[in-house]
N, C-alpha and C. Protein backbone atom coordinates (compact mmCIF):
# COMPACT_ATOMS: atom_id res chain seq x y z
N UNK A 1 -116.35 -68.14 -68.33
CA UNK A 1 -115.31 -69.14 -68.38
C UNK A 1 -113.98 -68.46 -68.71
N UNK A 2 -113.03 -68.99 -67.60
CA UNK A 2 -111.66 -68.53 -68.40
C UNK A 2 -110.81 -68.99 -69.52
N UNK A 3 -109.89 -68.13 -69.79
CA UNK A 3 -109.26 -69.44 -71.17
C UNK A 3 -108.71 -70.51 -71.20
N UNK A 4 -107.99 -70.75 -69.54
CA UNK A 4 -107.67 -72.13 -69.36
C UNK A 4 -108.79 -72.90 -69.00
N UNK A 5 -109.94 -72.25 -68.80
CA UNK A 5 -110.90 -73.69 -68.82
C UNK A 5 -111.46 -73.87 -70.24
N UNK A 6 -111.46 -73.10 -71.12
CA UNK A 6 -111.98 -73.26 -72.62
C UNK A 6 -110.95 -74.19 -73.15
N UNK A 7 -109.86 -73.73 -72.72
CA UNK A 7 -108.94 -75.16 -73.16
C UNK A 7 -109.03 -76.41 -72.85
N UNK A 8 -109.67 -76.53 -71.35
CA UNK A 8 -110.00 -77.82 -71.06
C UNK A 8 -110.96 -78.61 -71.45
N UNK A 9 -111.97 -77.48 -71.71
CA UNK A 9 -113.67 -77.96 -72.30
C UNK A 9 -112.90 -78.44 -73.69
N UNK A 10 -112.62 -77.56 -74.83
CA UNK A 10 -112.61 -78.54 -75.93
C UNK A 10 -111.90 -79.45 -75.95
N UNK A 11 -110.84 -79.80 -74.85
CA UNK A 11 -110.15 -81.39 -75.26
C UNK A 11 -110.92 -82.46 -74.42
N UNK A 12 -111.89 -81.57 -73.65
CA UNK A 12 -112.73 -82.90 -73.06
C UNK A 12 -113.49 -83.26 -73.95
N UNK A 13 -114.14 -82.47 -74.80
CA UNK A 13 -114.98 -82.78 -76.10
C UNK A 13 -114.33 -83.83 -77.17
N UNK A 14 -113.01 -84.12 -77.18
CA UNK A 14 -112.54 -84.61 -78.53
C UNK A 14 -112.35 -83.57 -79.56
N UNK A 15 -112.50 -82.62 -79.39
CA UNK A 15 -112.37 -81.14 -80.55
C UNK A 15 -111.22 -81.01 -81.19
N UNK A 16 -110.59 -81.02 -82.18
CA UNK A 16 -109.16 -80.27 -82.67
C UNK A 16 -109.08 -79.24 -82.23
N UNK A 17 -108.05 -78.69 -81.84
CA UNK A 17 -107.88 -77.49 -81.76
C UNK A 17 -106.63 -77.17 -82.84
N UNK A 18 -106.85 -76.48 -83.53
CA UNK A 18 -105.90 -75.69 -84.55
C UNK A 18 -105.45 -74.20 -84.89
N UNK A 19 -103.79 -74.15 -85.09
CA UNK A 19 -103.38 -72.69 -85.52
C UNK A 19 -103.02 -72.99 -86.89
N UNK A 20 -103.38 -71.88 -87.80
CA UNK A 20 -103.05 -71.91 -89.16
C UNK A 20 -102.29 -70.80 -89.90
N UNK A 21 -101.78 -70.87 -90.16
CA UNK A 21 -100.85 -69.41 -91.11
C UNK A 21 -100.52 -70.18 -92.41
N UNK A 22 -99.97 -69.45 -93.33
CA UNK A 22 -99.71 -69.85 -94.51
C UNK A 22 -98.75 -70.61 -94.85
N UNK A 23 -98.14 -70.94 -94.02
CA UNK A 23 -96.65 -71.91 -94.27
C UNK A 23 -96.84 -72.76 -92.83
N UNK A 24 -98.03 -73.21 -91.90
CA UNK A 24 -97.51 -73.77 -91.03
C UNK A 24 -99.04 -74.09 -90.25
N UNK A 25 -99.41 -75.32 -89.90
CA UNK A 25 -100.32 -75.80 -88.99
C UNK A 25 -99.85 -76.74 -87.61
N UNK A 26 -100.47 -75.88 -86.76
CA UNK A 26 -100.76 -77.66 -85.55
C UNK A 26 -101.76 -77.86 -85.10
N UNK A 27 -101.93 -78.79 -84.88
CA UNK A 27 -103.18 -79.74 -84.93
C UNK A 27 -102.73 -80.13 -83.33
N UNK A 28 -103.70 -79.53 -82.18
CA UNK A 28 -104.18 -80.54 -81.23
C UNK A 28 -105.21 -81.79 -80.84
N UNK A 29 -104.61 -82.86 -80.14
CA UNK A 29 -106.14 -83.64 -79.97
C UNK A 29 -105.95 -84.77 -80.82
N UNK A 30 -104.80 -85.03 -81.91
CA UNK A 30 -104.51 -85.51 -82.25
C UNK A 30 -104.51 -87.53 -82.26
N UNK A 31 -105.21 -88.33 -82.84
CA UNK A 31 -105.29 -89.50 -82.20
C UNK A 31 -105.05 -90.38 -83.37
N UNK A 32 -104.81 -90.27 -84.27
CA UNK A 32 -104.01 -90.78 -85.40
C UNK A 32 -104.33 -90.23 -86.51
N UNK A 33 -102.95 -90.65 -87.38
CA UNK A 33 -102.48 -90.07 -89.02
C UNK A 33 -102.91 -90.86 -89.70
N UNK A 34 -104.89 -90.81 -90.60
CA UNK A 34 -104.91 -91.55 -91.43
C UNK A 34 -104.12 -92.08 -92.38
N UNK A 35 -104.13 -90.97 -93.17
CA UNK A 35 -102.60 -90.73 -94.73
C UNK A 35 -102.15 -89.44 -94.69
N UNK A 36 -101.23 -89.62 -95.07
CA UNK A 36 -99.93 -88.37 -95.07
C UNK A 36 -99.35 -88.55 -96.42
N UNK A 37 -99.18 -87.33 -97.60
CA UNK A 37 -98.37 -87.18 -98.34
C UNK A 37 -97.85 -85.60 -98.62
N UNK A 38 -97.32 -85.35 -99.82
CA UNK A 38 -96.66 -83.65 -99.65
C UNK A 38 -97.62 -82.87 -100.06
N UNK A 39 -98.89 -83.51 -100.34
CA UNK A 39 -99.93 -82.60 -100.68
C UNK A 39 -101.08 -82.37 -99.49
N UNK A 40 -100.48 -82.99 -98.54
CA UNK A 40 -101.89 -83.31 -97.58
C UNK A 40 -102.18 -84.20 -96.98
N UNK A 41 -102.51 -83.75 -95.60
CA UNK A 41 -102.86 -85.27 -94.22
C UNK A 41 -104.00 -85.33 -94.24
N UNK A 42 -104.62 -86.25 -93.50
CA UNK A 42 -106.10 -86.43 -92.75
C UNK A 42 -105.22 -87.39 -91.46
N UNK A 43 -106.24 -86.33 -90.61
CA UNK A 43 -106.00 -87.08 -89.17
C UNK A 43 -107.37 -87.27 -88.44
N UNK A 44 -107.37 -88.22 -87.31
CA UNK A 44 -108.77 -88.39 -86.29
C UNK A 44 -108.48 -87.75 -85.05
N UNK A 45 -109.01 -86.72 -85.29
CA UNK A 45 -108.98 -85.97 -83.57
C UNK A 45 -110.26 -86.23 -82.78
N UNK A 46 -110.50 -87.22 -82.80
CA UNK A 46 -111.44 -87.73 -81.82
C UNK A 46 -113.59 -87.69 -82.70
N UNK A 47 -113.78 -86.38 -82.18
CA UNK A 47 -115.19 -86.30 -82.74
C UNK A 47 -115.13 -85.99 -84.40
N UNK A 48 -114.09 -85.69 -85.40
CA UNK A 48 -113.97 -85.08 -86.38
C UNK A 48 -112.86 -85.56 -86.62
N UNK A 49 -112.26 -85.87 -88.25
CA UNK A 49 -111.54 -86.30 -89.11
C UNK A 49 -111.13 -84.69 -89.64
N UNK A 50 -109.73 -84.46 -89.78
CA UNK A 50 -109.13 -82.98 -89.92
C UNK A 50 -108.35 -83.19 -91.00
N UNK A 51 -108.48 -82.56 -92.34
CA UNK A 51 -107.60 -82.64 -93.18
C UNK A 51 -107.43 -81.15 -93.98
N UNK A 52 -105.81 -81.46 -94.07
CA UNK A 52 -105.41 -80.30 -94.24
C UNK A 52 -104.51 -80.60 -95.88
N UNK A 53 -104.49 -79.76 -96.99
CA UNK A 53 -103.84 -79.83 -97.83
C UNK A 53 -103.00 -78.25 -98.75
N UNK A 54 -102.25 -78.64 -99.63
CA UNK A 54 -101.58 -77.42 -99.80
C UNK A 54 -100.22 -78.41 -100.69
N UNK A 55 -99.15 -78.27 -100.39
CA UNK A 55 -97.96 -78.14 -101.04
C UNK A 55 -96.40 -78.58 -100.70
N UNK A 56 -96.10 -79.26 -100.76
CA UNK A 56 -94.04 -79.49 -99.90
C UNK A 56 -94.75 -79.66 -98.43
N UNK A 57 -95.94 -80.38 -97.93
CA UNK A 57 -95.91 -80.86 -96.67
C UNK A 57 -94.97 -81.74 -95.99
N UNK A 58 -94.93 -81.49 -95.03
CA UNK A 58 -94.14 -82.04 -94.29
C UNK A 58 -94.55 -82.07 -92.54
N UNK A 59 -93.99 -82.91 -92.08
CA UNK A 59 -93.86 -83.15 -90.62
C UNK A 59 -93.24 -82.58 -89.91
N UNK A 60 -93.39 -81.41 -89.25
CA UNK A 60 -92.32 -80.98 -88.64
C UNK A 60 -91.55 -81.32 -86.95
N UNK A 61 -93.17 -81.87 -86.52
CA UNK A 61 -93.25 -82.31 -85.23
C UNK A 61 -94.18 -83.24 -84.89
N UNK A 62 -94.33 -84.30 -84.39
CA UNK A 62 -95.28 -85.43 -84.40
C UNK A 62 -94.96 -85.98 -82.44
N UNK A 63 -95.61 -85.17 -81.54
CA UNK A 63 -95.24 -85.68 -80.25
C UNK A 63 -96.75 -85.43 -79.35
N UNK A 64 -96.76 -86.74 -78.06
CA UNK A 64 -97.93 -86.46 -77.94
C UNK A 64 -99.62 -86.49 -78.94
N UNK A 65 -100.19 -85.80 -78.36
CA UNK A 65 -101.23 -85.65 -79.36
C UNK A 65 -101.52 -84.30 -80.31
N UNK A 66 -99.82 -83.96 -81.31
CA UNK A 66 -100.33 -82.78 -81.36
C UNK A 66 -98.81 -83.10 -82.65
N UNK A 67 -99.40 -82.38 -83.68
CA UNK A 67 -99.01 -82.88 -85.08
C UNK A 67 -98.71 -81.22 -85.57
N UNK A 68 -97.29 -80.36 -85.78
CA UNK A 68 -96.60 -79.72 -86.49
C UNK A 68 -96.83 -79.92 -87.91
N UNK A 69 -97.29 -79.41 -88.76
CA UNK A 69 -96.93 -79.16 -90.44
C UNK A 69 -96.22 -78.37 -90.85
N UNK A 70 -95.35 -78.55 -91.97
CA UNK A 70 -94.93 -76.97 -92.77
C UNK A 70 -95.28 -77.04 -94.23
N UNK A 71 -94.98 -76.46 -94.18
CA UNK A 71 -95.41 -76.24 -96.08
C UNK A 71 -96.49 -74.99 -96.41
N UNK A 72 -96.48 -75.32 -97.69
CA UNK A 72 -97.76 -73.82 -98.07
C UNK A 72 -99.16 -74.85 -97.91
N UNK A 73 -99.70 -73.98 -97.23
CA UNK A 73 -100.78 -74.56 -96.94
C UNK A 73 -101.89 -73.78 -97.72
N UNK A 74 -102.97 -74.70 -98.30
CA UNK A 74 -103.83 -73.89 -98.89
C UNK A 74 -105.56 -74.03 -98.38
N UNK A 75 -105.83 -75.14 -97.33
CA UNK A 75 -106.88 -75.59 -96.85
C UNK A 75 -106.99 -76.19 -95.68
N UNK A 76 -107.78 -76.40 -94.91
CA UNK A 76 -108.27 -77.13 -94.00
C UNK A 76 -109.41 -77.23 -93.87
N UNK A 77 -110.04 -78.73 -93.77
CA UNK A 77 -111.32 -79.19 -93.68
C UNK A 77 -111.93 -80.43 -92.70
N UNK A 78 -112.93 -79.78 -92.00
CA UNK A 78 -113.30 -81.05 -90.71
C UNK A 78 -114.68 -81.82 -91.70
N UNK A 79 -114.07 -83.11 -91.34
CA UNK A 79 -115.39 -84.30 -91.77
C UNK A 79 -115.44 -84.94 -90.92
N UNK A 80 -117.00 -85.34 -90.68
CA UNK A 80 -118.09 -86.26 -89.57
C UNK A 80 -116.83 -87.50 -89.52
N UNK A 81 -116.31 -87.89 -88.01
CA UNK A 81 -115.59 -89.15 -87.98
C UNK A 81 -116.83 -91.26 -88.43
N UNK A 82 -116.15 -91.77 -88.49
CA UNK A 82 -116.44 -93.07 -88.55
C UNK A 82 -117.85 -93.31 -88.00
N UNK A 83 -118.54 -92.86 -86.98
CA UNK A 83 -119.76 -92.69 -86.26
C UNK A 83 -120.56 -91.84 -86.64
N UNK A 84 -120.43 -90.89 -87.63
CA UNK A 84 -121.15 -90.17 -88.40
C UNK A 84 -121.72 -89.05 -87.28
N UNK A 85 -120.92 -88.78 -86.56
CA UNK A 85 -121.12 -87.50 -85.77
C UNK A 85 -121.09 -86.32 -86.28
């Protein structure tokens, strides 16, 4: 498989796809912002609930299905969505 089809497979899945560094996340796949505060989101990217926490969060970009953070980030964690998948 090439990498543009690995890209296609996990958004056909419902998968997040995520980049992480220490001051900065995005979140693809994106399908809504449970809660949001400066310590930390949870979002539903389809098969999995994505939450990320840390410090001075913020929004940096919210377009489409695909959610910018900044701040110091200190975690990210996937939990089984609503269907217990």
């Amino acid at each position: 498989m090439e990498i543009d089809m690995d890209l296609l497979f996990d958004f056909s899945l419902n998968l997040p796809r995520i980049v992480v560094s220490s001051n900065l996340v995005i979140i693809d796949n994106v399908k809504s912002i449970m809660s949001f505060s400066s310590t930390g989101m949870v979002a539903d990217t389809g098969a999995r609930f994505t939450a990320v926490s840390g410090e001075d969060i913020t929004i940096r970009n919210l377009k489409d299905d695909r959610v910018v953070l900044i701040g110091k980030i200190n975690s990210v964690e996937f939990f089984p969505n609503k269907k217990g998948d």
